[in-house]
Each structure stands twice: as C-alpha cells, then as structure tokens.
Protein backbone atom coordinates (compact mmCIF):
# COMPACT_ATOMS: atom_id res chain seq x y z
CA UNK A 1 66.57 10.81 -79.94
CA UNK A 2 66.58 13.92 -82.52
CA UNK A 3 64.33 11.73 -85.43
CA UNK A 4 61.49 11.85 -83.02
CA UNK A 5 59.90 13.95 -85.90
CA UNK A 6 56.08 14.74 -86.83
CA UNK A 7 57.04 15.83 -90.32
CA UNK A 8 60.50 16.20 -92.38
CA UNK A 9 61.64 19.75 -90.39
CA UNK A 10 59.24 19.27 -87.41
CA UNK A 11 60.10 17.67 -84.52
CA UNK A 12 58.21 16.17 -81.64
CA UNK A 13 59.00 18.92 -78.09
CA UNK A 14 60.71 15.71 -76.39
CA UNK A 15 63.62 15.84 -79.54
CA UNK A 16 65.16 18.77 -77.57
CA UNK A 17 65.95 16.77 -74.27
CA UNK A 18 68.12 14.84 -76.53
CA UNK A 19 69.53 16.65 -79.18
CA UNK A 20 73.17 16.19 -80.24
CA UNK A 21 74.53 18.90 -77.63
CA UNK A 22 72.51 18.01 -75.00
CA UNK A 23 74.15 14.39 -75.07
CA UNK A 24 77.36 15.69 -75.76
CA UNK A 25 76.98 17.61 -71.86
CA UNK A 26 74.62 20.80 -72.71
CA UNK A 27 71.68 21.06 -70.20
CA UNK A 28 68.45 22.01 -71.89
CA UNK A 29 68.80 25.75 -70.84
CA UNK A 30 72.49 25.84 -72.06
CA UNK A 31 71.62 25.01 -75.21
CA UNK A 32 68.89 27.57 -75.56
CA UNK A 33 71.11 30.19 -74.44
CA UNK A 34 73.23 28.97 -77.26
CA UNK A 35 70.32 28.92 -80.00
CA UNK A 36 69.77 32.65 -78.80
CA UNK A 37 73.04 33.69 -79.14
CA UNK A 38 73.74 32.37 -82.77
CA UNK A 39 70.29 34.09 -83.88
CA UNK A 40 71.24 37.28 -82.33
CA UNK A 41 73.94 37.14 -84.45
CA UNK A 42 71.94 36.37 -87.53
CA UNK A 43 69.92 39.20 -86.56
CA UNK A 44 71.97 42.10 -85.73
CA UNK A 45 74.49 41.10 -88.78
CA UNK A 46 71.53 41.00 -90.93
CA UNK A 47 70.27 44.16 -89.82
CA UNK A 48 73.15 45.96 -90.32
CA UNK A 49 73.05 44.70 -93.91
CA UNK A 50 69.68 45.97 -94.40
CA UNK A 51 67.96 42.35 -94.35
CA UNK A 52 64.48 42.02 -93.40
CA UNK A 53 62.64 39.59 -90.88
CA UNK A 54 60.69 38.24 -93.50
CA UNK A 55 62.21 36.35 -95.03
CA UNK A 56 65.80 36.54 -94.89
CA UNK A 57 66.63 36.90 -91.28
CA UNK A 58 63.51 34.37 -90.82
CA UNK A 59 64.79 32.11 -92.79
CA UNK A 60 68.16 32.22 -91.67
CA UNK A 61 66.87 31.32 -87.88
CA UNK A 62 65.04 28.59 -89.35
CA UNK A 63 68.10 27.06 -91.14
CA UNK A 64 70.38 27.95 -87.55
CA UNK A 65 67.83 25.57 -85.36
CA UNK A 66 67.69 22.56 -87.79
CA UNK A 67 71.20 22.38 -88.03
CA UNK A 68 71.60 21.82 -84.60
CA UNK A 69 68.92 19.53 -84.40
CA UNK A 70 71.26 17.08 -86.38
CA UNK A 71 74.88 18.69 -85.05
CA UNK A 72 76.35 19.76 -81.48
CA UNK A 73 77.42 23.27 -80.35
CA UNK A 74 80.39 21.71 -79.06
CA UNK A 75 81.43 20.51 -82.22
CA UNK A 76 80.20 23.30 -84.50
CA UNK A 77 80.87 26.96 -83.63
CA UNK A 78 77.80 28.68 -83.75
CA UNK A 79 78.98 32.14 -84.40
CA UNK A 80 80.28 30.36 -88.27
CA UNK A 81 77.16 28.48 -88.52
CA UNK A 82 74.84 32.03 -87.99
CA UNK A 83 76.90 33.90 -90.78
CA UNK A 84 76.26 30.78 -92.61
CA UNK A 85 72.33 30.75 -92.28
CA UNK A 86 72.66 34.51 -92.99
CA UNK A 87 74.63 34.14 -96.42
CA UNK A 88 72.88 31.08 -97.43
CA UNK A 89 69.42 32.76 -96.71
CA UNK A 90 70.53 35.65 -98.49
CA UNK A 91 70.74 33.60 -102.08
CA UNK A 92 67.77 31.28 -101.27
CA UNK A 93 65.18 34.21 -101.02
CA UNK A 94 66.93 36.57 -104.01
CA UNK A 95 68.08 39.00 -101.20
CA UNK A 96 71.94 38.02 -101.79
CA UNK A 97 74.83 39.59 -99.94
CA UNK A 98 78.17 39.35 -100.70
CA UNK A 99 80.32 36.96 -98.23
CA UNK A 100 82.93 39.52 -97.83
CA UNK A 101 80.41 42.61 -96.43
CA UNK A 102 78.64 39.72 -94.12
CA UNK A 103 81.90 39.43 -92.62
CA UNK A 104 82.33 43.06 -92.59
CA UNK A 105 79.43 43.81 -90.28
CA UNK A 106 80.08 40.57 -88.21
CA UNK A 107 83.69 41.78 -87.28
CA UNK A 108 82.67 45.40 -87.21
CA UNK A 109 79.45 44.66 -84.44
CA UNK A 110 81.28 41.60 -82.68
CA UNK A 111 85.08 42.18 -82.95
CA UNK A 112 86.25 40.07 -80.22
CA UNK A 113 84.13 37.42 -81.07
CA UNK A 114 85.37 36.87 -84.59
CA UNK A 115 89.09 38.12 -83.85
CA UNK A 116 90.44 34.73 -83.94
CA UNK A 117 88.91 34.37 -87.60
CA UNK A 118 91.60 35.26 -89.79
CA UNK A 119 89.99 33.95 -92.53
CA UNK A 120 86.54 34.64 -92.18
CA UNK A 121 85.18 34.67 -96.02
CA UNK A 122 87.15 31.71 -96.16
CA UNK A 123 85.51 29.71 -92.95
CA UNK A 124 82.17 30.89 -93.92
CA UNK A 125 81.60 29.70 -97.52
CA UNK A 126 82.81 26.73 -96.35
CA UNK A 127 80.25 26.57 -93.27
CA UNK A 128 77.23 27.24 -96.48
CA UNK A 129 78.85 24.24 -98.02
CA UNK A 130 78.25 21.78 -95.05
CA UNK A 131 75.19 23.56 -94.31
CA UNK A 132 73.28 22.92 -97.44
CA UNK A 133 74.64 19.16 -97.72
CA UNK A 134 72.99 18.92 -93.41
CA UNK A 135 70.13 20.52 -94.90
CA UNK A 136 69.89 17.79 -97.69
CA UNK A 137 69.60 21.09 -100.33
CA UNK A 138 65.79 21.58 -98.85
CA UNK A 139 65.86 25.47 -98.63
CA UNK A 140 62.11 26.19 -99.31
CA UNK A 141 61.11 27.12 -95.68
CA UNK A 142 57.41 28.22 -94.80
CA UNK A 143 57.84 31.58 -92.84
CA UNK A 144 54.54 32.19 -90.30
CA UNK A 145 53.46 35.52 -91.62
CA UNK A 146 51.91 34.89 -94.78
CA UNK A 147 49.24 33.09 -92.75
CA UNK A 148 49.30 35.84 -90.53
CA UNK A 149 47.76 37.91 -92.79
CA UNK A 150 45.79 35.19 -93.98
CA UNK A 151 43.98 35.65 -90.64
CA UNK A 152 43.94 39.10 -90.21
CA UNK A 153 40.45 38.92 -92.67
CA UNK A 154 38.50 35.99 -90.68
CA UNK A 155 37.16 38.56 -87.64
CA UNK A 156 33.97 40.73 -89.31
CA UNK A 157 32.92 41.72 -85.66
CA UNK A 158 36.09 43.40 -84.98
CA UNK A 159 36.98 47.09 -85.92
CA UNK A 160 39.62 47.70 -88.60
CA UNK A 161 41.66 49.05 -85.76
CA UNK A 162 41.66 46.15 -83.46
CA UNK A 163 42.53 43.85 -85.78
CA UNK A 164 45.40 46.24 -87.46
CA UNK A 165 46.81 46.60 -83.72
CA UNK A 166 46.63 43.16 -82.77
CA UNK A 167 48.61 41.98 -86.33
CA UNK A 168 51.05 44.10 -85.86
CA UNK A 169 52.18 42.79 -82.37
CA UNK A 170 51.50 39.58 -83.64
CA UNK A 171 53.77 40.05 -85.90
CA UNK A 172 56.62 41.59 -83.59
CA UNK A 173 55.56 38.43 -81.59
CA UNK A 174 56.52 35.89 -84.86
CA UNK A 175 59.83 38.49 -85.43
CA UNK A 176 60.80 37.65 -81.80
CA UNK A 177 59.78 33.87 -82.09
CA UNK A 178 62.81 32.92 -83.81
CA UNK A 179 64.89 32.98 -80.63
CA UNK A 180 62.58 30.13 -79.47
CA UNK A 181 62.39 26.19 -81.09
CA UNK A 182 58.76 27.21 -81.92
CA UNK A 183 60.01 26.57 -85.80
CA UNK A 184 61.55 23.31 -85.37
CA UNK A 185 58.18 22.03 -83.49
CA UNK A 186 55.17 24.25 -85.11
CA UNK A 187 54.23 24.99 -88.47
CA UNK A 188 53.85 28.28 -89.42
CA UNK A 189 49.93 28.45 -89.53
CA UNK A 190 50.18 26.98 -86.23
CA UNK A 191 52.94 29.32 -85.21
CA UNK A 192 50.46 32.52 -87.06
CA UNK A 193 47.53 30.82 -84.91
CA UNK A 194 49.20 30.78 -81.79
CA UNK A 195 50.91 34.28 -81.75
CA UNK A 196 47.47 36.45 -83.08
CA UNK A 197 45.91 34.56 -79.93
CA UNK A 198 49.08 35.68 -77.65
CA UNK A 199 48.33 39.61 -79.57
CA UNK A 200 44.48 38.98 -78.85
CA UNK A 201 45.13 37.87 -75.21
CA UNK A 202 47.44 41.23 -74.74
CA UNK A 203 45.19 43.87 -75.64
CA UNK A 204 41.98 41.75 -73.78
CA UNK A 205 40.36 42.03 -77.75
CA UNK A 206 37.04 39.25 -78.30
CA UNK A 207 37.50 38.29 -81.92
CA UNK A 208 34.23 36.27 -81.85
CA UNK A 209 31.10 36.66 -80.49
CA UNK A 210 30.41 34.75 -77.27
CA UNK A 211 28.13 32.36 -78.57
CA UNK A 212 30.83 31.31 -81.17
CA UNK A 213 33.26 28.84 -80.67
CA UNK A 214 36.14 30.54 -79.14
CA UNK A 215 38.96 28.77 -80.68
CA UNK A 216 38.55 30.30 -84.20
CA UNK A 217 41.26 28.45 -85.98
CA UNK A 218 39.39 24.83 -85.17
CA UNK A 219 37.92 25.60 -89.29
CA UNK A 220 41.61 25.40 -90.35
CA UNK A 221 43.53 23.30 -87.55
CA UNK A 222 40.45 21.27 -86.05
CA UNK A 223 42.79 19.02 -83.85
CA UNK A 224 44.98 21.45 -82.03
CA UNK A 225 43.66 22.44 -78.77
CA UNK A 226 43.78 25.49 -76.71
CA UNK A 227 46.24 23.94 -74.33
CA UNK A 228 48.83 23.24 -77.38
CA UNK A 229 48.07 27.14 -78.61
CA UNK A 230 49.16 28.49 -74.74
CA UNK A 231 52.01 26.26 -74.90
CA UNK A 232 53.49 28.17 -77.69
CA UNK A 233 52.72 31.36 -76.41
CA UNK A 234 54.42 30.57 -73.19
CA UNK A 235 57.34 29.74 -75.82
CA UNK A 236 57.77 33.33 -76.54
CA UNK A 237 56.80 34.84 -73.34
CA UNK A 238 59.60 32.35 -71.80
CA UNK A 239 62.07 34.35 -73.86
CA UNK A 240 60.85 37.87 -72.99
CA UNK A 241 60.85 36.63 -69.61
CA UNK A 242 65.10 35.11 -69.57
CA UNK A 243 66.19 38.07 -71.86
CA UNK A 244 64.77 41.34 -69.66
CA UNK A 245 67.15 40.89 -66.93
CA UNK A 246 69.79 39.65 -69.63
CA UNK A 247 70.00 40.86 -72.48
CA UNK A 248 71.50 38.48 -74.99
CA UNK A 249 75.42 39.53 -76.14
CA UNK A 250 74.90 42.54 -74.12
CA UNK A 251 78.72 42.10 -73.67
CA UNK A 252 79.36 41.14 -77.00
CA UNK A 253 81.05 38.12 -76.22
CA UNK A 254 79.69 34.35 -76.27
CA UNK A 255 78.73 32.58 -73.47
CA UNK A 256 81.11 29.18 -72.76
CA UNK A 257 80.01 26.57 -70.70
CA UNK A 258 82.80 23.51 -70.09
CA UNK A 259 85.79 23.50 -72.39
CA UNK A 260 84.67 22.99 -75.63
C-alpha cells in the first residue's frame, strides 16, 4: 500500500510495487517510464522558460512524484500534471511564470502532444488547483544541494580541485536524480550523501585517509549503511543505463501502454 511511509513525503522502496497505477495495471517499469516522461516535460518546458534546477525545476519533479504516489497515470494525464508542478513551482520558490507562456513553450516543444488541448491555460490552472489540495498546501520541499555544498568543506586531505570536480558531477548527478523515486524515498542529505559518494567513486578520489572510517557521513547519518548509499547510486546509474539506448520523448510523443 502507498502509506507505507518513513516520514510525511518519504516513503518506504516497497510503496512503489503498489502505488495507485501499478494496481490500476502499470508494471513497475511502466510506471517509471511514465515518471520520466512527465519530468522531461517539466524539464525541457522549464528550460525553455529560463528555470533553473535548483529549485524550480527541482521542485517541480518533487511535487510530479508525490502526486502519483497518491493518484494513477491512468486516471491523471501526466503531461497536465508536469505543467502543473512547473507553474505551481514557479510561485512557491518566487521564480513565477505566467500560465499562458508555460503553455507557450509546452505546445511550441511538444505540439502533438498537447494538440488535443484546446484549452490549455484553462486545464492547467485547474490541474495547480487539485494539485495543491493532493499536496495538502505543503509546498516547502528540501532540495539535496544545499547539503551538497554543506559537504563539499568536510575533506581537508583533498585538493581544492578534487573536491571542486567531484561537486560538480555530484551535482549533475542530483540534476539527473529527479528522473528517479530517489526523492519520494531519500532525504536530501541522504540523497547529497549518496550522489558525492557516486562523484567520488567516478573519478577513483580517497576523501579520507585510510585509517579513517571510510563512510564519512556516519558523523551526520550514523545509521545508514554503505549498502543503502550504493542502492541509491544504482538509482541513478539505472536511469543512465534505460535512457542511452532511449532517449526519453526522443519522438516527442508519449508512450501508451493499454487503453487508458
């Protein structure tokens, strides 16, 4: 069931075998094929609007996943609910676009998908209406790269460049992250922890000494083990991995499985 949850906006990894699409006929890699879509959409809309990973498109992911942890893609089209996230996220963090130019970019980067949306504007602000009453009005939402660069001052034995190189693909790693669930089961420290591990892994960097202990975030997040930090790495290297050969929209249309 989808209130298997740790904390209000965090749910346990065995909530997504049997969220409200999957029960409705989705299999698990359906729906993540869906999740990927809709945020491609958030970010390629919000890019052409000049909107920024942090925090708007961020954000706007975050909103996308929790909504379908309470709703079904069969029963809410996810191409309304990503414009949506991407207007709503827009007010929340002071980085507001009008409703009229978000539909501007959306029909002028995806025309066939949002054709059959004659009233776009209209569909939309009403999609940010059911969105913040799904939401229960709690927009706040902890983005990981604040911690991030939190971390980026805890490793003395490392040169300024390693550390300067392996935070900034961290940080292309948290960007790309929000195709994944990793913010609907990880908080951002953890999600900051994990990913500067993944960047540390990737360029073969040490950032302790070997008679340290080699999980240098146990000071801040004592109980999460090394096996729980690969997991979420393998979160994001599981996407890199399903989008090289297939790039997500590459033909600009939506994927359908079954008749919705």
């Amino acid at each position: 069931m989808t209130d298997q949850k740790v904390s209000e906006w965090i749910w346990h990894v065995d909530a997504l075998k049997s969220t409200p699409s999957v029960l409705a006929g989705l299999n698990k890699d359906q729906e993540l094929l869906y999740r990927r879509e809709g945020i491609k959409l958030i970010s390629e809309v919000g890019n052409a609007l000049n909107c920024k990973p942090r925090p708007t498109i961020g954000v706007a992911a975050v909103y996308f996943h929790r909504f379908y942890m309470m709703h079904g893609f069969q029963t809410f089209a996810r191409e309304l609910i990503a414009l949506g996230c991407l207007f709503l996220a827009g007010k929340v963090e002071d980085f507001p676009k009008k409703c009229k130019d978000v539909c501007a970019a959306a029909h002028s980067l995806y025309p066939e998908i949002f054709a059959k949306y004659p009233n776009l504007v209209d569909d939309v602000m009403g999609t940010e209406r059911l969105l913040l009453h799904c939401l229960k009005f709690d927009l706040q939402v902890g983005l990981p790269y604040d911690a991030l660069m939190e971390y980026k001052t805890m490793f003395p034995d490392m040169s300024r460049d390693q550390i300067t190189d392996a935070v900034q693909i961290a940080w292309t790693f948290i960007n790309d992250s929000i195709y994944t669930t990793l913010s609907i089961t990880t908080e951002p420290q953890m999600i900051a922890i994990a990913l500067l591990h993944l960047a540390f892994t990737v360029k073969g960097y040490q950032p302790v000494q070997q008679n340290m202990d080699p999980c240098w975030w146990s000071a801040d997040v004592s109980n999460w083990p090394p096996q729980s930090v690969d997991k979420a790495c393998h979160l994001v290297l599981d996407f890199y991995a399903a989008t090289k050969e297939h790039p997500i929209l590459s033909a600009k249309k939506l994927t359908v499985y079954g008749a919705f």
